[in-house]
PDB file of N, CA and C in Angstrom:
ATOM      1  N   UNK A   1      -6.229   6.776 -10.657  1.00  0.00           N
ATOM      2  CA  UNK A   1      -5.531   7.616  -9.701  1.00  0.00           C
ATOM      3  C   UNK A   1      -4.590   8.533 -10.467  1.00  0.00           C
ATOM      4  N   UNK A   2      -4.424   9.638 -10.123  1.00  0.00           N
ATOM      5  CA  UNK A   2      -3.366  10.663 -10.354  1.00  0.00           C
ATOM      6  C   UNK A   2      -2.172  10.503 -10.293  1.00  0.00           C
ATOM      7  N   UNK A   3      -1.102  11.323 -11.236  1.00  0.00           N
ATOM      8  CA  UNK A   3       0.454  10.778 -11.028  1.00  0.00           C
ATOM      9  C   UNK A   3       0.864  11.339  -9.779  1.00  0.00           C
ATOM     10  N   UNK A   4      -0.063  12.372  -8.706  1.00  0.00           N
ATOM     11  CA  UNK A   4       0.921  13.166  -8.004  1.00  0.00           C
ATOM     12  C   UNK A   4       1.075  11.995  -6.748  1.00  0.00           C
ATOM     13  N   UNK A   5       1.878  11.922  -6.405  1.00  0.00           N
ATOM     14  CA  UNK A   5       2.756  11.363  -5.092  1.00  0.00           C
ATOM     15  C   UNK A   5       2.492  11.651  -4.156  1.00  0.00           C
ATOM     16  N   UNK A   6       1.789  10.753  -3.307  1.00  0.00           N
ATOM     17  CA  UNK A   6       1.540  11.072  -1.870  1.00  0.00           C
ATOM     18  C   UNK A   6       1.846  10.125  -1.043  1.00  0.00           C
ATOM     19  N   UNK A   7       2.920  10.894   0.044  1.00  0.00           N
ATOM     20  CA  UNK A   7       3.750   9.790   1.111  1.00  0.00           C
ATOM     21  C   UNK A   7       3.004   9.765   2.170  1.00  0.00           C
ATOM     22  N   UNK A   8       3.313   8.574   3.075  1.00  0.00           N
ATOM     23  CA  UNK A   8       2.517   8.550   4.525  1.00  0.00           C
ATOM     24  C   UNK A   8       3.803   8.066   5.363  1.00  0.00           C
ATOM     25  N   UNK A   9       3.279   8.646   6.798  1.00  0.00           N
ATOM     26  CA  UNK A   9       4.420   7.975   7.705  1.00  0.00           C
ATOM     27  C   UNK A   9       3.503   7.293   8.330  1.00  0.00           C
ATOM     28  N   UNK A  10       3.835   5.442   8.554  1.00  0.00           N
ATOM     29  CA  UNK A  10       3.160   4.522   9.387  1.00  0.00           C
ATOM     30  C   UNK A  10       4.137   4.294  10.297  1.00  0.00           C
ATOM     31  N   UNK A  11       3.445   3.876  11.328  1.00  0.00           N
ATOM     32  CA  UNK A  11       3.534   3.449  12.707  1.00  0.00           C
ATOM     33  C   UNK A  11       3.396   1.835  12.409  1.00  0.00           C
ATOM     34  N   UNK A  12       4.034   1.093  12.988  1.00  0.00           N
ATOM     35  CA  UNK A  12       4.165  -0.804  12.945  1.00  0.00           C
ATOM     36  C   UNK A  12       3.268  -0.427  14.551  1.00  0.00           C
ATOM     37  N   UNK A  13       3.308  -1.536  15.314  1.00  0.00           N
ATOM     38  CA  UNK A  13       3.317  -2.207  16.648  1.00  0.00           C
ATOM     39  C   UNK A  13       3.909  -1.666  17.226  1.00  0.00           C
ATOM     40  N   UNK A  14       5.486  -1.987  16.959  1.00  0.00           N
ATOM     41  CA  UNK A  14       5.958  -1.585  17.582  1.00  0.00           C
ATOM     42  C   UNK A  14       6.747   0.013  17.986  1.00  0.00           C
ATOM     43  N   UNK A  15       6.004   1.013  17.452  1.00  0.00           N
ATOM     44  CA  UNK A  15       6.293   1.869  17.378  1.00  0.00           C
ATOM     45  C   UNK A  15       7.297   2.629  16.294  1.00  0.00           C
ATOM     46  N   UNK A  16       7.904   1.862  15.320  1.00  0.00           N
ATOM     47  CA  UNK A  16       8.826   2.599  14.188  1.00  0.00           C
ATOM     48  C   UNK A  16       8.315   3.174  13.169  1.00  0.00           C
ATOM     49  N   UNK A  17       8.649   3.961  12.871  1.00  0.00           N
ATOM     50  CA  UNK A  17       8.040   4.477  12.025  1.00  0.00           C
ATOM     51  C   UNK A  17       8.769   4.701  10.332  1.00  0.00           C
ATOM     52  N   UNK A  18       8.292   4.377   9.592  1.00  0.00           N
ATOM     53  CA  UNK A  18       8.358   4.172   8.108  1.00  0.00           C
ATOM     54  C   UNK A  18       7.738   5.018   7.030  1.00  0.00           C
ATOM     55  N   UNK A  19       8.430   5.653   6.292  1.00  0.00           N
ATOM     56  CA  UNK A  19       7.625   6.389   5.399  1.00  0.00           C
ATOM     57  C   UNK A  19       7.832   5.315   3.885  1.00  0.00           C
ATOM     58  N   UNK A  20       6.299   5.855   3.724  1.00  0.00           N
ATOM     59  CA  UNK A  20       6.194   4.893   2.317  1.00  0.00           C
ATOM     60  C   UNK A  20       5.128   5.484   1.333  1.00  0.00           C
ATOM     61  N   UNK A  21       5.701   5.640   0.099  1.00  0.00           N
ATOM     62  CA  UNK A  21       4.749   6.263  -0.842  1.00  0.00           C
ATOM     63  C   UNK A  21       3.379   5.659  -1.514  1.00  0.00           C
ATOM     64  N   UNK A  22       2.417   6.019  -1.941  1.00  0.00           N
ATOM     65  CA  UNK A  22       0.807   5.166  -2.341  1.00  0.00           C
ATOM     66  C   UNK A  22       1.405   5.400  -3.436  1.00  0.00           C
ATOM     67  N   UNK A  23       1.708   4.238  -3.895  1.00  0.00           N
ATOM     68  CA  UNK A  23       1.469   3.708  -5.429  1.00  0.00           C
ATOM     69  C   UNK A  23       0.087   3.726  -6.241  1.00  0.00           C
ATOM     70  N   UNK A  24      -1.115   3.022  -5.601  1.00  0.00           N
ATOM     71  CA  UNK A  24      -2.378   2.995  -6.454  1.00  0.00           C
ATOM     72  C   UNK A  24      -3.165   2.566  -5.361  1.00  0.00           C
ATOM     73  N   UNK A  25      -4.757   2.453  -5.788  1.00  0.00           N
ATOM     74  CA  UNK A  25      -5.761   2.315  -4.711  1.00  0.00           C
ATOM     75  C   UNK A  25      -6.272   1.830  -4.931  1.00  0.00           C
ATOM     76  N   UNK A  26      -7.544   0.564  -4.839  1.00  0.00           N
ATOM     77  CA  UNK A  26      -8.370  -0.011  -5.562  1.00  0.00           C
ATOM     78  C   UNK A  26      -9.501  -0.185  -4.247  1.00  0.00           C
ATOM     79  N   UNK A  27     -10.833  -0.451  -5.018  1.00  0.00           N
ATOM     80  CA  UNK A  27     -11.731  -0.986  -3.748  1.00  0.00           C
ATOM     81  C   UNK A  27     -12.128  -2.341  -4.817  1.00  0.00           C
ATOM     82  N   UNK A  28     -12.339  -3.135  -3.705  1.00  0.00           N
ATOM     83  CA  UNK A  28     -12.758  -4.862  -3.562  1.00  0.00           C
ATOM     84  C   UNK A  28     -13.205  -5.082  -2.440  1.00  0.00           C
ATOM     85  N   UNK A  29     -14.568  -5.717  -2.935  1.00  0.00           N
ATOM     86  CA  UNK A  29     -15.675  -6.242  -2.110  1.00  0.00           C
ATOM     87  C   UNK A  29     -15.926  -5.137  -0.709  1.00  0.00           C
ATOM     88  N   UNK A  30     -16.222  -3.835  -1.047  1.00  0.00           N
ATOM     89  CA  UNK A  30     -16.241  -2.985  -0.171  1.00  0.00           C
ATOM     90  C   UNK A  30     -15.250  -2.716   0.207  1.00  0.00           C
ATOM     91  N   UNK A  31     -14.469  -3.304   0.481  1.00  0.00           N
ATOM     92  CA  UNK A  31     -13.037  -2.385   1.265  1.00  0.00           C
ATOM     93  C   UNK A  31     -11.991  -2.041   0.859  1.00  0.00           C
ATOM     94  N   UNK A  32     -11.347  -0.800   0.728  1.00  0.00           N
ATOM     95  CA  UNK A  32     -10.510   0.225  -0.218  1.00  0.00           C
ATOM     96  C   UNK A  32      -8.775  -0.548   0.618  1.00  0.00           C
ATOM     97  N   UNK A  33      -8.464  -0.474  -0.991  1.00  0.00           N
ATOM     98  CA  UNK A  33      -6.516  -0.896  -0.435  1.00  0.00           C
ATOM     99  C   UNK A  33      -5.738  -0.020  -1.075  1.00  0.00           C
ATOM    100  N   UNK A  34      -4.329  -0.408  -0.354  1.00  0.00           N
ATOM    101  CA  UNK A  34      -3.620   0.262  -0.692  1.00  0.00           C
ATOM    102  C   UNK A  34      -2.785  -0.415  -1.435  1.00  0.00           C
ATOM    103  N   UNK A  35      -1.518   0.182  -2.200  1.00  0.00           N
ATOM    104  CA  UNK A  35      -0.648  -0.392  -2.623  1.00  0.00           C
ATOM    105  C   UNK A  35       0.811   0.696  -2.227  1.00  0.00           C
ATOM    106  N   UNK A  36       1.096   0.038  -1.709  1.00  0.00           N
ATOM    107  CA  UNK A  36       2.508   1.130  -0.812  1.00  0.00           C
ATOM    108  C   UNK A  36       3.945   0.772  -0.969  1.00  0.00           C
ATOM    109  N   UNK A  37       4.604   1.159  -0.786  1.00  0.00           N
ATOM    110  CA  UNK A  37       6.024   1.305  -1.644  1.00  0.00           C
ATOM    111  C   UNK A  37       6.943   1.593  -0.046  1.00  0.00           C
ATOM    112  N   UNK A  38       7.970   1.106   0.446  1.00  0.00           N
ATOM    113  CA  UNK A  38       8.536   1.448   1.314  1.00  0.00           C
ATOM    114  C   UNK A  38       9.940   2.561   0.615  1.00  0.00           C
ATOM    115  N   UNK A  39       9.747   3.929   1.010  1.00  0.00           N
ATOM    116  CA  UNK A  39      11.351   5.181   0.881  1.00  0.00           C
ATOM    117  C   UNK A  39      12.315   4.628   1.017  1.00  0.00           C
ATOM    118  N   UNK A  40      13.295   4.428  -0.089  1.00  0.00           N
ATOM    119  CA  UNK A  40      13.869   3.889   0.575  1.00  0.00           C
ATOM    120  C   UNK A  40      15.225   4.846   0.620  1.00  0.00           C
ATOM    121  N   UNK A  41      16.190   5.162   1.399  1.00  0.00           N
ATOM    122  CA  UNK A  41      17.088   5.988   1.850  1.00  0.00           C
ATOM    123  C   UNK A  41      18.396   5.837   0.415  1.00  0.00           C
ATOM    124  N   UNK A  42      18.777   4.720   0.529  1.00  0.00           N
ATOM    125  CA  UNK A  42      19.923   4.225  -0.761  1.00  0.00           C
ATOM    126  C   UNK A  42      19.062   4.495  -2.243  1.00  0.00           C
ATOM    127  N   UNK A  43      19.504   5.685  -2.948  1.00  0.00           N
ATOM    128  CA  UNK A  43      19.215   5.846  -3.991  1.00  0.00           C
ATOM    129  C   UNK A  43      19.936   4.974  -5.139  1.00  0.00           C
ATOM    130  N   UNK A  44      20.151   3.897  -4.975  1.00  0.00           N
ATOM    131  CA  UNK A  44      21.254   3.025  -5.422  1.00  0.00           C
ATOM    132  C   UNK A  44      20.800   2.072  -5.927  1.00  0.00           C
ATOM    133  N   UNK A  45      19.510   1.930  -4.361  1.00  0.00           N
ATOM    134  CA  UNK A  45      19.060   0.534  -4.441  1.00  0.00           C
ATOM    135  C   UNK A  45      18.096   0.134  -4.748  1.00  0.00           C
ATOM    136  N   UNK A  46      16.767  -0.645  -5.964  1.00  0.00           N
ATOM    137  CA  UNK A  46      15.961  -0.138  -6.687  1.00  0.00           C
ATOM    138  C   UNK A  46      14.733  -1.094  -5.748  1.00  0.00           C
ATOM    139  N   UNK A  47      13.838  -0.979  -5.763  1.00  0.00           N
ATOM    140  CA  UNK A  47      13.046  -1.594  -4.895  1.00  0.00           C
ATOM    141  C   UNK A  47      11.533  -1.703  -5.779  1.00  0.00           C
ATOM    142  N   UNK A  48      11.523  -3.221  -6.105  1.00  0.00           N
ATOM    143  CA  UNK A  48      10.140  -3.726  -6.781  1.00  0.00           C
ATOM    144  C   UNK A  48       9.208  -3.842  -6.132  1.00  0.00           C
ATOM    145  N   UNK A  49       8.798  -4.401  -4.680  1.00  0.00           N
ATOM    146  CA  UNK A  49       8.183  -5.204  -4.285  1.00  0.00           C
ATOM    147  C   UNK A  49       7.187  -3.791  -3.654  1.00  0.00           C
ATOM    148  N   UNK A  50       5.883  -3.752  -3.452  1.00  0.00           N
ATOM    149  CA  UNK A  50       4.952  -3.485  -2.475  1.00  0.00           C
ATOM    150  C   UNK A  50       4.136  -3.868  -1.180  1.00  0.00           C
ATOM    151  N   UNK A  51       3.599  -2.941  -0.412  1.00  0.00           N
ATOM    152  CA  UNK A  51       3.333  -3.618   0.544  1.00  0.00           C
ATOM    153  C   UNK A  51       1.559  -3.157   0.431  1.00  0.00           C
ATOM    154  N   UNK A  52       0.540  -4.733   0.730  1.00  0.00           N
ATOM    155  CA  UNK A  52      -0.850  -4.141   0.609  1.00  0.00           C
ATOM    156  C   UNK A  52      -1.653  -4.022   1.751  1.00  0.00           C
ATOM    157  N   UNK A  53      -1.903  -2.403   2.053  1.00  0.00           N
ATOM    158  CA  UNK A  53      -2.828  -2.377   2.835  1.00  0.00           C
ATOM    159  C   UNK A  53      -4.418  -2.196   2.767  1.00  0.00           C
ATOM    160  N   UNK A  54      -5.230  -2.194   3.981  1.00  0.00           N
ATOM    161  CA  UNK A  54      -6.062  -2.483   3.966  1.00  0.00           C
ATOM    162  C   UNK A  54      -6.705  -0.746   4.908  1.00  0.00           C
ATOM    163  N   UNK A  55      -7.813   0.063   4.411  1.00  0.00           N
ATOM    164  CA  UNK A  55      -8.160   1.076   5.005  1.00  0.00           C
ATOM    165  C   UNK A  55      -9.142   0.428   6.175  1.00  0.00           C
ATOM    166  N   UNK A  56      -9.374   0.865   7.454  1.00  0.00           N
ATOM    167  CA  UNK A  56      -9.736   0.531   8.465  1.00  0.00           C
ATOM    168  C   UNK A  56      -9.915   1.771   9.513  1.00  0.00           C
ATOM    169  N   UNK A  57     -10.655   1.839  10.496  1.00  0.00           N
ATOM    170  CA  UNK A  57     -10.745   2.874  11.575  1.00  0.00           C
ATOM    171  C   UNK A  57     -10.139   2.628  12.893  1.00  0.00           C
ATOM    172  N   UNK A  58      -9.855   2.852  13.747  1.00  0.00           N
ATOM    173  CA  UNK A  58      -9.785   2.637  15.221  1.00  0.00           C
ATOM    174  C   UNK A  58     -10.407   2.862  15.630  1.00  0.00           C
ATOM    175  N   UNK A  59     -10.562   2.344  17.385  1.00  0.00           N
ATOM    176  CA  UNK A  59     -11.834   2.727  17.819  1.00  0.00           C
ATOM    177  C   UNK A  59     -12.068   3.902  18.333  1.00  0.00           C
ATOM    178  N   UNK A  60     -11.226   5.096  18.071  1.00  0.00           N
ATOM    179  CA  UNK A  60     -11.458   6.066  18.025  1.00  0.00           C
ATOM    180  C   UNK A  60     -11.952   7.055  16.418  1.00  0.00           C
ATOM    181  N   UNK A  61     -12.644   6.146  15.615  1.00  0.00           N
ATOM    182  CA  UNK A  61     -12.822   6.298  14.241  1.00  0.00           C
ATOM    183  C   UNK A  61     -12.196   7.309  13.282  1.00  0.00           C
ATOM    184  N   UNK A  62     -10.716   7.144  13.676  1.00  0.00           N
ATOM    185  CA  UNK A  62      -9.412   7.686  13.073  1.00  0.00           C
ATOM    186  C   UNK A  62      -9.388   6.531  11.514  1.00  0.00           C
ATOM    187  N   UNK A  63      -9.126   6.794  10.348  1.00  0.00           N
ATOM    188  CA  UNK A  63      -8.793   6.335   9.538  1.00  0.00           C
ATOM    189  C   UNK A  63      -7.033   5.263   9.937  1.00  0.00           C
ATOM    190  N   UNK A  64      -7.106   4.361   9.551  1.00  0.00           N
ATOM    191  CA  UNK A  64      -5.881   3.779   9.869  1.00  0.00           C
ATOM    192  C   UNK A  64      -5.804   2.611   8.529  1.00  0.00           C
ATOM    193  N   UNK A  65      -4.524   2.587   8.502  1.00  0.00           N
ATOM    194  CA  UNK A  65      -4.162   1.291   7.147  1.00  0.00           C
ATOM    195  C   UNK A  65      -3.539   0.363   7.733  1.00  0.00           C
ATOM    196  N   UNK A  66      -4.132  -1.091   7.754  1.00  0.00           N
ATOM    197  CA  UNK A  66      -3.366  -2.485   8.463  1.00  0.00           C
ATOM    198  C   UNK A  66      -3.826  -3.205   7.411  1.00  0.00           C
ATOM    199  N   UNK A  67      -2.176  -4.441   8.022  1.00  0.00           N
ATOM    200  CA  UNK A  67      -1.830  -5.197   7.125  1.00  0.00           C
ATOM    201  C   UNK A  67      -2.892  -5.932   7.020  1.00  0.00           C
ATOM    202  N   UNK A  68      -3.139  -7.066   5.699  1.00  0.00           N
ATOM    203  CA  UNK A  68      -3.634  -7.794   5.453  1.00  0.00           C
ATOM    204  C   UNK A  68      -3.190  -9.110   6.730  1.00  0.00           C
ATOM    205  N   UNK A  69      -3.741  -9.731   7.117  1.00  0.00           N
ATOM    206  CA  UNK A  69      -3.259 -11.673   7.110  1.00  0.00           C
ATOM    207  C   UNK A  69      -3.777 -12.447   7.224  1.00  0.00           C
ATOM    208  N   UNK A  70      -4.681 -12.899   6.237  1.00  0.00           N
ATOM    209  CA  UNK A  70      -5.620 -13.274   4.933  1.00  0.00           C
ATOM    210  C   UNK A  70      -4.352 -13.466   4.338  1.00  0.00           C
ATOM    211  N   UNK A  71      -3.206 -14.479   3.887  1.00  0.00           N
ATOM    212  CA  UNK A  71      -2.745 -14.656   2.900  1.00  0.00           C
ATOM    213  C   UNK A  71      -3.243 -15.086   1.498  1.00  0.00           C
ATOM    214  N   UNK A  72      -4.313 -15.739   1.252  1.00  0.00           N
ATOM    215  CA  UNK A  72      -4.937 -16.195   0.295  1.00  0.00           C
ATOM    216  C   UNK A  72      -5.481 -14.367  -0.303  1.00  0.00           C
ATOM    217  N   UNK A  73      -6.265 -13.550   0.912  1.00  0.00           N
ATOM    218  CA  UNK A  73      -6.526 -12.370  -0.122  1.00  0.00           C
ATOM    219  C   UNK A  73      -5.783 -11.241  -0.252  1.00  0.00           C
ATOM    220  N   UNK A  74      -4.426 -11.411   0.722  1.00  0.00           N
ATOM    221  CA  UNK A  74      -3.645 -10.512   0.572  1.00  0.00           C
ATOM    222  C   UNK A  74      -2.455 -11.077  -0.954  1.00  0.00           C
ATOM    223  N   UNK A  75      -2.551 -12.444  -1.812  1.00  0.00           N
ATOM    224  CA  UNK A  75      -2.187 -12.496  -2.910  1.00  0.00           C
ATOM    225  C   UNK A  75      -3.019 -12.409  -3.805  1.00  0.00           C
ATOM    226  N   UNK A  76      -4.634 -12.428  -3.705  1.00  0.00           N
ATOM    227  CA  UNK A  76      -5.353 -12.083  -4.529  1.00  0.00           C
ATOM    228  C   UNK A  76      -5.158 -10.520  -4.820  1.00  0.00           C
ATOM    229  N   UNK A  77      -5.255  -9.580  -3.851  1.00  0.00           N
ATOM    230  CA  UNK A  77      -5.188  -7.835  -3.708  1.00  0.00           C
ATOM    231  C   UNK A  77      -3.862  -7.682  -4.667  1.00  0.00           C
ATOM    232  N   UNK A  78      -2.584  -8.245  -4.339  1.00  0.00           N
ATOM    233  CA  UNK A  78      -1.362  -8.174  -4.885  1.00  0.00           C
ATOM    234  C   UNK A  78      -1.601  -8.212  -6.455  1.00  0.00           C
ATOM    235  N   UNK A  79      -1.909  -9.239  -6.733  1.00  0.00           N
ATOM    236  CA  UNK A  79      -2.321  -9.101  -8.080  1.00  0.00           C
ATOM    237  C   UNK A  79      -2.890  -8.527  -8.979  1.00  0.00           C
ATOM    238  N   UNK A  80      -3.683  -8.307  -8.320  1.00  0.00           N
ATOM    239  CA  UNK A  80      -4.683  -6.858  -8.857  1.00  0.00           C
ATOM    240  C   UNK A  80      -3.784  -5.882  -8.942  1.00  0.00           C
ATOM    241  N   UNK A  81      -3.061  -5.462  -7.989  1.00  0.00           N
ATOM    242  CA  UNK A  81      -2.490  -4.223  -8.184  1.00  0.00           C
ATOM    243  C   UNK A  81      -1.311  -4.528  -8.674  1.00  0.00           C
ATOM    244  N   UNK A  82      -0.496  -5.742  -9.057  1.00  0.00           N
ATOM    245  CA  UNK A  82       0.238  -5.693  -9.740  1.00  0.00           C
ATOM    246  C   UNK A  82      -0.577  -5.526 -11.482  1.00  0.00           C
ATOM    247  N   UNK A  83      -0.985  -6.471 -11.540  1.00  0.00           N
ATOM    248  CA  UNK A  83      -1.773  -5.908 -13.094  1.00  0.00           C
ATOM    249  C   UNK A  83      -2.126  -4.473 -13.479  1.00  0.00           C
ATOM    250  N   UNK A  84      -2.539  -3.581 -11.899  1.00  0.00           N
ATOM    251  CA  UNK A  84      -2.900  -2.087 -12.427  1.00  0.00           C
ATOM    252  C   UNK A  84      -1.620  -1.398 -12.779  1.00  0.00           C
ATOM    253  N   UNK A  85      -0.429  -2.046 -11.711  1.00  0.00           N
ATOM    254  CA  UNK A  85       0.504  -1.425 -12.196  1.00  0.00           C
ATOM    255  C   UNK A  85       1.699  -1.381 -13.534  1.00  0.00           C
ATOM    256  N   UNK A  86       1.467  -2.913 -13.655  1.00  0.00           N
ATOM    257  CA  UNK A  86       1.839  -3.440 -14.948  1.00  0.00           C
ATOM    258  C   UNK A  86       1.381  -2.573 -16.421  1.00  0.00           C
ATOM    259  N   UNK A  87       0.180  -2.154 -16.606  1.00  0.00           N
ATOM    260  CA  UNK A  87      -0.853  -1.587 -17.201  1.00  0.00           C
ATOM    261  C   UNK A  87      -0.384  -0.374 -17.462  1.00  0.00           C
ATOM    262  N   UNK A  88      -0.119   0.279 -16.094  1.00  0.00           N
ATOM    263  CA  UNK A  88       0.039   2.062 -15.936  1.00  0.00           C
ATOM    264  C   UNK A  88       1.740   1.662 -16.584  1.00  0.00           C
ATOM    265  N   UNK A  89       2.482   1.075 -16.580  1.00  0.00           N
ATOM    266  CA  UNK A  89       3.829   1.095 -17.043  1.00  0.00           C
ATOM    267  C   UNK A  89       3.765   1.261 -18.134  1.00  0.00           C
ATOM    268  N   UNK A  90       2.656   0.307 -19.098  1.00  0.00           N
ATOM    269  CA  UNK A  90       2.810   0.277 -20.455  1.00  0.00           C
ATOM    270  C   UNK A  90       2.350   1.041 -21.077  1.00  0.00           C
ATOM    271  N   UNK A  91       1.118   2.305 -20.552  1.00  0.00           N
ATOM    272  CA  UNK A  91       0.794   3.608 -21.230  1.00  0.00           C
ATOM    273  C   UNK A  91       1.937   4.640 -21.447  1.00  0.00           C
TER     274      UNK A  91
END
């Protein structure tokens, strides 16, 4: 993936909305993830952790990204993309 930065604004359930930047992308076993980063407002405050999504459609075959909950493969996905990102740090 490319260094350029591309943000998304998601929608939860319940309607809030969150902007969060794509860190990296990977596909496994057919289905493409994400690795997403929540904006965070406090430039102060440094923020490690990611969040992994999963690319999916609605049934209006709109592209949409939902969460994993599969915990077993939503820490397998994590890993992966922590290693890609681990990797891209050390070039």
């Amino acid at each position: 993936m490319d260094n350029e930065s591309l943000f998304y604004t998601l929608v939860d359930d319940d309607g809030v909305e969150t902007e969060f930047e794509l860190l990296t992308t990977l596909e496994y076993e057919g289905a493409k993830y994400y690795a997403m980063c929540a904006v965070i407002e406090d430039e102060d405050e440094l923020e490690a952790e990611f969040d992994v999504l999963r690319e999916d459609t609605d049934s209006d075959g709109e592209q949409i990204l939902v969460t994993l909950e599969d915990d077993e493969l939503r820490t397998k996905i994590g890993e992966m993309f922590a290693q890609m990102l681990n990797e891209e740090d050390e070039d």
